[in-house]
C-alpha atoms as a PDB file:
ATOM      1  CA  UNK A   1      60.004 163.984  -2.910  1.00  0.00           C
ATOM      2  CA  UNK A   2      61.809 162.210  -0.301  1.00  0.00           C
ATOM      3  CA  UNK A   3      60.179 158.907   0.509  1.00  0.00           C
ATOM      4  CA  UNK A   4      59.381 157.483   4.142  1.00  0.00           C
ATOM      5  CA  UNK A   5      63.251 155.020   4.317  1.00  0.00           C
ATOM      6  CA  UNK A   6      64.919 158.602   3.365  1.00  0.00           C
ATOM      7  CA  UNK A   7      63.713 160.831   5.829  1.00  0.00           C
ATOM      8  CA  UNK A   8      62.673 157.663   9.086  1.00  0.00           C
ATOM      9  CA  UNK A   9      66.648 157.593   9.240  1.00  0.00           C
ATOM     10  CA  UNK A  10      67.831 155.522  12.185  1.00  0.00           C
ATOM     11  CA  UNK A  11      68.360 158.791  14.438  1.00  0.00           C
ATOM     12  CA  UNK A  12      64.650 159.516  13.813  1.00  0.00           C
ATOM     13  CA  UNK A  13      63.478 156.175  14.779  1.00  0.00           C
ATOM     14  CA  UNK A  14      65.654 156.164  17.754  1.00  0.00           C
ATOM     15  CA  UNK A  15      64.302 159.381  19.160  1.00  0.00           C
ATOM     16  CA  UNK A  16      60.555 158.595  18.813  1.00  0.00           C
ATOM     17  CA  UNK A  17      61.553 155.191  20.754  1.00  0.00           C
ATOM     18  CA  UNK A  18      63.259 156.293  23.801  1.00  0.00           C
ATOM     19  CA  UNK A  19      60.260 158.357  24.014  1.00  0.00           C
ATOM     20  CA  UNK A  20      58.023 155.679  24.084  1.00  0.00           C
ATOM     21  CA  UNK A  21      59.611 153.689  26.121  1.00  0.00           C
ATOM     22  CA  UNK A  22      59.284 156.756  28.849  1.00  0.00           C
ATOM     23  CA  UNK A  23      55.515 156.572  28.697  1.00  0.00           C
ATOM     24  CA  UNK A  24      56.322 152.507  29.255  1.00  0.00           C
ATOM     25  CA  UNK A  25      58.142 152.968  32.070  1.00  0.00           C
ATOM     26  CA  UNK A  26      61.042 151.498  30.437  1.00  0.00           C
ATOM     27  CA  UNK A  27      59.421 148.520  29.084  1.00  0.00           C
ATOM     28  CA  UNK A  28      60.533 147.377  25.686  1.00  0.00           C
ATOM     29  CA  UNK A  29      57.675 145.304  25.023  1.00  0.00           C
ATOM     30  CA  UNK A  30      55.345 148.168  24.736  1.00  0.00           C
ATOM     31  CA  UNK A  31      57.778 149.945  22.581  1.00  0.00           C
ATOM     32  CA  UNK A  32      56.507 148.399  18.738  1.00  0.00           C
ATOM     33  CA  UNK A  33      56.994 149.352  15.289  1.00  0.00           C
ATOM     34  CA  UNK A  34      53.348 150.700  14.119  1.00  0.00           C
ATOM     35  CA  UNK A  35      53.868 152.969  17.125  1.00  0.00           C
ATOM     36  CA  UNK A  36      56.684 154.518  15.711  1.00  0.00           C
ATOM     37  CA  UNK A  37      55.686 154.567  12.398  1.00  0.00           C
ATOM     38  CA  UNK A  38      52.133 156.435  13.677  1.00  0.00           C
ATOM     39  CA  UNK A  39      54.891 159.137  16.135  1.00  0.00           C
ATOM     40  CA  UNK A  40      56.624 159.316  12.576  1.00  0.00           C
ATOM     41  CA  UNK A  41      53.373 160.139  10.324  1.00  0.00           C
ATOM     42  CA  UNK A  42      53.168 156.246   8.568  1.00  0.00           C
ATOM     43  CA  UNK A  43      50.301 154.501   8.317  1.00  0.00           C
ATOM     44  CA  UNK A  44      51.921 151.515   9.510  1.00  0.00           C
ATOM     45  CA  UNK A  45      55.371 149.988   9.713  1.00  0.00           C
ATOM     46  CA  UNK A  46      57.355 148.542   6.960  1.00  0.00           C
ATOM     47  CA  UNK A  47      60.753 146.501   7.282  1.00  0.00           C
ATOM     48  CA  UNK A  48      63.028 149.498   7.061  1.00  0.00           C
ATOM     49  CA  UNK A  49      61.291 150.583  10.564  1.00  0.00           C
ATOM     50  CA  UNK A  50      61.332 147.187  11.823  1.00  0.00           C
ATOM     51  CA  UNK A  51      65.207 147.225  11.048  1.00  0.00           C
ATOM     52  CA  UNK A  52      65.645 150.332  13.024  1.00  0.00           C
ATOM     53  CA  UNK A  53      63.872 149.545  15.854  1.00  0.00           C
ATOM     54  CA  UNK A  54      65.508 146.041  16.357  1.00  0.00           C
ATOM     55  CA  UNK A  55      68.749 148.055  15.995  1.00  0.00           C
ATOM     56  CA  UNK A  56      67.438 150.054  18.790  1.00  0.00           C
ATOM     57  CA  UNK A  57      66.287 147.513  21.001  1.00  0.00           C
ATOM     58  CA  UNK A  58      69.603 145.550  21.202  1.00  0.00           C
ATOM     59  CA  UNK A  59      71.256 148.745  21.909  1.00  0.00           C
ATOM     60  CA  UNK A  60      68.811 149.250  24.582  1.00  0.00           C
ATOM     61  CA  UNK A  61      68.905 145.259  25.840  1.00  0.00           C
ATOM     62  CA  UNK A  62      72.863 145.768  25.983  1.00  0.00           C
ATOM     63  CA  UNK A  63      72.333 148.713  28.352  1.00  0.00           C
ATOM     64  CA  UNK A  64      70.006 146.913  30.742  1.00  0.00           C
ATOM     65  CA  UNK A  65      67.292 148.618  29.720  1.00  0.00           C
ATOM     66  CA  UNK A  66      64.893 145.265  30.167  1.00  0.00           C
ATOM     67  CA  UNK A  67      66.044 144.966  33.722  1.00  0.00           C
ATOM     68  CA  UNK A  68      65.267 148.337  35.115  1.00  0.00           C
ATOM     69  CA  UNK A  69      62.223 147.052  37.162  1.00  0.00           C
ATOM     70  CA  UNK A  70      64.981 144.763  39.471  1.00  0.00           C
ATOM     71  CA  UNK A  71      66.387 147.600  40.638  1.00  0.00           C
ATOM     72  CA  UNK A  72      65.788 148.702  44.309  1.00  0.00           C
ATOM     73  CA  UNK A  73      63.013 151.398  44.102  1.00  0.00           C
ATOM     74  CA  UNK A  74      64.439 154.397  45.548  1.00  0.00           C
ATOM     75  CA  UNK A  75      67.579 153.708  43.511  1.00  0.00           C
ATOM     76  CA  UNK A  76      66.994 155.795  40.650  1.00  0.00           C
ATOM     77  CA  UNK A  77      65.647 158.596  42.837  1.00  0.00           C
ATOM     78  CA  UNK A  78      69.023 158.546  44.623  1.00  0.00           C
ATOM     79  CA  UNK A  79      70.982 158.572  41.507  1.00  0.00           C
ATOM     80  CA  UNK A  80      68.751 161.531  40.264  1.00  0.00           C
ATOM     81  CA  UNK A  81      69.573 163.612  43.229  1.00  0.00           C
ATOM     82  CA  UNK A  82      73.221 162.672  42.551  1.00  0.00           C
ATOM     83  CA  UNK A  83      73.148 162.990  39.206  1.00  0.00           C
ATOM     84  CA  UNK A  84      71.801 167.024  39.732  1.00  0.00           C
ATOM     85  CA  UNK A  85      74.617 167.198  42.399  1.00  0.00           C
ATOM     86  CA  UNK A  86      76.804 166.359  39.896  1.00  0.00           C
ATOM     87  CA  UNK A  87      74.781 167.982  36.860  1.00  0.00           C
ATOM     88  CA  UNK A  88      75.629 171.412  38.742  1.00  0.00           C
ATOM     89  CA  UNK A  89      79.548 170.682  39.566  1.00  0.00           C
ATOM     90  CA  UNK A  90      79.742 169.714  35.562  1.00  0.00           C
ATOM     91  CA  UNK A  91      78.385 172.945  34.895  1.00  0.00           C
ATOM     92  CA  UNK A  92      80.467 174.665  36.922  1.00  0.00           C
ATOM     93  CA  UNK A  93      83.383 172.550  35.601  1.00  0.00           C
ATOM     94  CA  UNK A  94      82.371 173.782  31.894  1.00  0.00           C
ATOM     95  CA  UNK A  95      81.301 177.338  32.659  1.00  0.00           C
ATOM     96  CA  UNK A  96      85.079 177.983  34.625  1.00  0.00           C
ATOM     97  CA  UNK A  97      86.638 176.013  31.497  1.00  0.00           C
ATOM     98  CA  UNK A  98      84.890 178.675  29.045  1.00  0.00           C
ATOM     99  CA  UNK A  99      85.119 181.332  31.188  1.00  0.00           C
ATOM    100  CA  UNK A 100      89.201 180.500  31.943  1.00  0.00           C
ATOM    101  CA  UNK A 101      89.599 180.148  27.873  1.00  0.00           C
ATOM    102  CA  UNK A 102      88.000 183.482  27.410  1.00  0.00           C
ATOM    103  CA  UNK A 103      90.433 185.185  30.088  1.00  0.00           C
ATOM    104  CA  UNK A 104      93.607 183.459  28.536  1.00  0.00           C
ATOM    105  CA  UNK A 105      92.053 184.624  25.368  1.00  0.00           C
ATOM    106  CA  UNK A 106      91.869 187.906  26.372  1.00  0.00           C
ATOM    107  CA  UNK A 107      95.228 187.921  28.187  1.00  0.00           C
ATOM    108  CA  UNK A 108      96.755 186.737  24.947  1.00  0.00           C
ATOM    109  CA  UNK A 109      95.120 189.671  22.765  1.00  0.00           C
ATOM    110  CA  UNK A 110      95.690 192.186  25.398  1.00  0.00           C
ATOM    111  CA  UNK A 111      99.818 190.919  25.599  1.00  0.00           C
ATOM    112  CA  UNK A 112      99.315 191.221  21.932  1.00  0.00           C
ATOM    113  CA  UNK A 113      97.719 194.464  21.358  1.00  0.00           C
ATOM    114  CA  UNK A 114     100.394 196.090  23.942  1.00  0.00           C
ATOM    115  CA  UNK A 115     103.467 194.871  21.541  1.00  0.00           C
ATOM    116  CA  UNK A 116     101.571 196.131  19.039  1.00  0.00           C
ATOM    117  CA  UNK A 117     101.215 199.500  20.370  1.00  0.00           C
ATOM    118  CA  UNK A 118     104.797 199.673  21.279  1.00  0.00           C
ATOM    119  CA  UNK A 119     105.914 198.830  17.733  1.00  0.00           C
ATOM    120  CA  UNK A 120     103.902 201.294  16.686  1.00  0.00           C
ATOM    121  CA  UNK A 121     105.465 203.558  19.125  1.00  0.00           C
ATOM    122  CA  UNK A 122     108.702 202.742  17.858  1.00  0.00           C
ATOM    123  CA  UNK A 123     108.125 203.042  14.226  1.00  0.00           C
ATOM    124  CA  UNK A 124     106.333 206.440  15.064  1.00  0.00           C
ATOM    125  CA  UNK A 125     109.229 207.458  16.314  1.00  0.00           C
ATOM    126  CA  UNK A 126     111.280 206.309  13.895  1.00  0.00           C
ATOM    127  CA  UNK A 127     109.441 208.163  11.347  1.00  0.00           C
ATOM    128  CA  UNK A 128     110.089 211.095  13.172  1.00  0.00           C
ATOM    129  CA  UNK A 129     113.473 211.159  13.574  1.00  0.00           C
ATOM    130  CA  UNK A 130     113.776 210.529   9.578  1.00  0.00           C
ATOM    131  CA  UNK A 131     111.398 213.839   9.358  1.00  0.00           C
ATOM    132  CA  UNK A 132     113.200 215.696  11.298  1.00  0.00           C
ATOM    133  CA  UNK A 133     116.892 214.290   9.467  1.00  0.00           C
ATOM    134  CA  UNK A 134     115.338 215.303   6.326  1.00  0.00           C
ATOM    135  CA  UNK A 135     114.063 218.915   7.656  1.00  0.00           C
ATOM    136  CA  UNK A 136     117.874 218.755   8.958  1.00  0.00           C
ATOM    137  CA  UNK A 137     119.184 217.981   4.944  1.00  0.00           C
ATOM    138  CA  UNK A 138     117.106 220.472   3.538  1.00  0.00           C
ATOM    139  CA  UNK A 139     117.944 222.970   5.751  1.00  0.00           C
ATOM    140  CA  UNK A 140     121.667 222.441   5.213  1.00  0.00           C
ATOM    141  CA  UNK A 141     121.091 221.886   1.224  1.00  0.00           C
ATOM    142  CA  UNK A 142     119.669 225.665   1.595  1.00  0.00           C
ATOM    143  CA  UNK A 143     122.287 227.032   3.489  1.00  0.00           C
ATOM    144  CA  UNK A 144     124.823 225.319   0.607  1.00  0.00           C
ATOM    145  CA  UNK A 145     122.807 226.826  -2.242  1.00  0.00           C
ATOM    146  CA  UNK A 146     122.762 230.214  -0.106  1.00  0.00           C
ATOM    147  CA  UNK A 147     126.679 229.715   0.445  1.00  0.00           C
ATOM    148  CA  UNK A 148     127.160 229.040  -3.170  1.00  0.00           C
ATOM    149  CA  UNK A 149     125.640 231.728  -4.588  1.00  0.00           C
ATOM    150  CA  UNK A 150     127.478 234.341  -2.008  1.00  0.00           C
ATOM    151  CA  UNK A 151     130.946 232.478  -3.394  1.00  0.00           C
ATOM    152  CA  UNK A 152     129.615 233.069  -7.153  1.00  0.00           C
ATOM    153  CA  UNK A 153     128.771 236.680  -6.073  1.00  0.00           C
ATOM    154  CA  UNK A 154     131.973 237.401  -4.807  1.00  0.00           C
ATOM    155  CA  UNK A 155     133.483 235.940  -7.573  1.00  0.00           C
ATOM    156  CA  UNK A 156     131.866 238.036 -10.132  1.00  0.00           C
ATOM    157  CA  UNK A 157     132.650 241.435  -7.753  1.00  0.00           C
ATOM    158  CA  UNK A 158     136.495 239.762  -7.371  1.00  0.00           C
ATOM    159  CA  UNK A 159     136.308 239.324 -11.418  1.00  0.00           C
ATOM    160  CA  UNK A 160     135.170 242.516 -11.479  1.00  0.00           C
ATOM    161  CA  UNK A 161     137.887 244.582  -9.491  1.00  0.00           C
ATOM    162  CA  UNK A 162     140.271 242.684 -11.450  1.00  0.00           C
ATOM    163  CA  UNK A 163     139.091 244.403 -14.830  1.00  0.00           C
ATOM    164  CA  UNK A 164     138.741 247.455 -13.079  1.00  0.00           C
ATOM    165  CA  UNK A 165     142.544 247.227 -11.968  1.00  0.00           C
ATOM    166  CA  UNK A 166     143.251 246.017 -15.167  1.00  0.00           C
ATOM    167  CA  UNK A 167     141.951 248.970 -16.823  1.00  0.00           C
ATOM    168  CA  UNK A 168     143.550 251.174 -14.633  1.00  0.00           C
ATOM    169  CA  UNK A 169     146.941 249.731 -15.075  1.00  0.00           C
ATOM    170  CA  UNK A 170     146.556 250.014 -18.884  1.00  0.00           C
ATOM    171  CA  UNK A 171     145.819 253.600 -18.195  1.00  0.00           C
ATOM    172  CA  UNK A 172     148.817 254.142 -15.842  1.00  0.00           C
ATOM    173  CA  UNK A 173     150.977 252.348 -18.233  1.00  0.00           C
ATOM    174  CA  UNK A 174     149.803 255.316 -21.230  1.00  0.00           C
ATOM    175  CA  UNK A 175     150.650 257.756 -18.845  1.00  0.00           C
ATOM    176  CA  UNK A 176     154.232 256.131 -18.302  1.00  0.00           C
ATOM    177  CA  UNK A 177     154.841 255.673 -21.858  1.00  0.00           C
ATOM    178  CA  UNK A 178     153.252 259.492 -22.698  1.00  0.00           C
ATOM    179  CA  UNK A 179     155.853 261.284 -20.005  1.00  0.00           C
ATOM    180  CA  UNK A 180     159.001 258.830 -21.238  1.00  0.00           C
ATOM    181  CA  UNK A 181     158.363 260.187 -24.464  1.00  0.00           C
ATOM    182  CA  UNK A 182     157.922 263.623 -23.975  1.00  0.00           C
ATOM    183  CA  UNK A 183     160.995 263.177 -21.589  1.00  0.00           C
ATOM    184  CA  UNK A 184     162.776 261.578 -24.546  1.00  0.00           C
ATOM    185  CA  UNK A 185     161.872 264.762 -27.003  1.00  0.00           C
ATOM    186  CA  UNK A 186     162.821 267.449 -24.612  1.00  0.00           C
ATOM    187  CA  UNK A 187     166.250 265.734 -24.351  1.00  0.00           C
ATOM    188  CA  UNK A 188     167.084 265.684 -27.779  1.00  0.00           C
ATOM    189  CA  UNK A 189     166.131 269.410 -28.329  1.00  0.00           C
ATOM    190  CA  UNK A 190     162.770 268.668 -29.786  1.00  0.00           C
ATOM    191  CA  UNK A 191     159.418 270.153 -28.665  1.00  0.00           C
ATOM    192  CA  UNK A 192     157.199 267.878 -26.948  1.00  0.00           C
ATOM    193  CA  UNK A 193     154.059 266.290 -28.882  1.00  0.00           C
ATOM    194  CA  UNK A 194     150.523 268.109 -27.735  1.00  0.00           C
ATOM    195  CA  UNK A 195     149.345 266.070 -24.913  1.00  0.00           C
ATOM    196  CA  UNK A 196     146.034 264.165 -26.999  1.00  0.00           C
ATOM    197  CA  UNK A 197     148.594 263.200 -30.178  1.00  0.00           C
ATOM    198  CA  UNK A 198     151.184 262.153 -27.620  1.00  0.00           C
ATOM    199  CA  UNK A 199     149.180 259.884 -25.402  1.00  0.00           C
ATOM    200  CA  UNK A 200     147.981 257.958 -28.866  1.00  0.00           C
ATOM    201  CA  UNK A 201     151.368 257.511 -29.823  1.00  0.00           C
ATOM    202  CA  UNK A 202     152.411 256.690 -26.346  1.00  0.00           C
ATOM    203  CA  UNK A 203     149.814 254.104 -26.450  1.00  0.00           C
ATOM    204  CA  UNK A 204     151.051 252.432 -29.159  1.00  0.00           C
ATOM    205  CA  UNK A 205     154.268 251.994 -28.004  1.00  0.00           C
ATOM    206  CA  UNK A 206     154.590 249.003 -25.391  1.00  0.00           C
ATOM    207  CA  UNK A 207     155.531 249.637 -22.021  1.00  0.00           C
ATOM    208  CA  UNK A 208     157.589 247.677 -19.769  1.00  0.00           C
ATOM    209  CA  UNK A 209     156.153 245.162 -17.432  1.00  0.00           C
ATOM    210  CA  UNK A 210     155.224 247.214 -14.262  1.00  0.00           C
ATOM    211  CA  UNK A 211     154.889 244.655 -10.848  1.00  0.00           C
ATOM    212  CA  UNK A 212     151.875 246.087  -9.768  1.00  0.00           C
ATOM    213  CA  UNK A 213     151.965 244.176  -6.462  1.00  0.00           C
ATOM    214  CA  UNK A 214     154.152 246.737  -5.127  1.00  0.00           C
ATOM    215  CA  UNK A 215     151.044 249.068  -4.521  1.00  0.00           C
ATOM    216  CA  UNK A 216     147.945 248.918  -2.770  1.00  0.00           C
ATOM    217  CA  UNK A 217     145.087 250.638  -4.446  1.00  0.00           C
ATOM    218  CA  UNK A 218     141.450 250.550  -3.834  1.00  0.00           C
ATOM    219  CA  UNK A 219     138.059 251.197  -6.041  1.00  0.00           C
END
């Protein structure tokens, strides 16, 4: 538990005194120690309070407190009326002050969220011209793959003509060799060889190289 020099701190003393010396009507001689230490809920005053309120008085003294009652009477009704004059223009001074802080304020935050915005903007778009680029890709990596496989497909019919004329040259090169060698047997007196026997043998034989770019065939 906190005892009385603790919590009577010098701002607590203080305060009790300048009331008192308000019901005094600003004299300091009525202002005494076991009345503060009653205001402050002591039974009476001890040296820490008696400290504080000598602390207090010179304070006060050094203001002029003690010679308040020289002044010309309506003086401090005059400087009250001024002092509301001037109470009023402060708070006008302070309430434009806030009020101009809180405008630049919002000015700032305002200036601020539009760059956002615009970057945002900006990086929107950005985002979708890199969609659309990669749509764009894709589209043209289809077409490739689509292109490709056409190429492989004509290829493979290409490969496959070429057997096919392959085979049919082999065959047209049996039927050379079959008719040279029945033409070779009639000449020398001999009866030709029946057509099957005579296209094996004929087969066997090899034939001359025939340029077969000299003709134009089709499937």
């Amino acid at each position: 538990m906190k005892t009385s020099d603790e919590w009577n701190t010098q701002a607590a003393v203080d305060r009790v005194a300048d009331q008192l010396l308000k019901e005094a009507g600003g004299d300091l001689a009525l202002v005494n120690g076991n009345r503060i230490a009653t205001n402050l809920g002591m039974a009476r005053a001890n040296q820490s309070i008696y400290t504080k309120l000598d602390d207090w008085k010179n304070r006060k003294r050094e203001e002029g407190r003690q010679h308040m009652g020289d002044a010309p009477a309506d003086l401090r009704n005059a400087v009250a009326e001024r002092l509301k004059v001037v109470g009023d223009d402060v708070l006008d001074l302070v309430t434009g002050l806030a009020g101009m802080a809180v405008a630049q304020d919002r000015a700032k935050a305002a200036k601020t969220e539009a760059l956002l915005r615009d970057r945002i903007s900006k990086l929107e778009a950005e985002i979708a011209e890199m969609k659309e680029a990669v749509e764009i890709g894709e589209l043209k990596h289809a077409a490739t793959i689509d292109e490709l496989d056409q190429e492989r497909a004509q290829a493979a019919a290409s490969a496959l003509r070429a057997e096919r004329a392959e085979a049919k040259l082999e065959e047209l090169r049996c039927q050379y060799d079959r008719l040279l060698a029945s033409l070779r047997l009639a000449q020398a007196g001999g009866r030709p060889l029946p057509i099957e026997a005579d296209r094996k043998r004929a087969c066997e034989i090899p034939a001359p190289a025939v340029d077969m770019s000299r003709y134009d065939y089709q499937d």
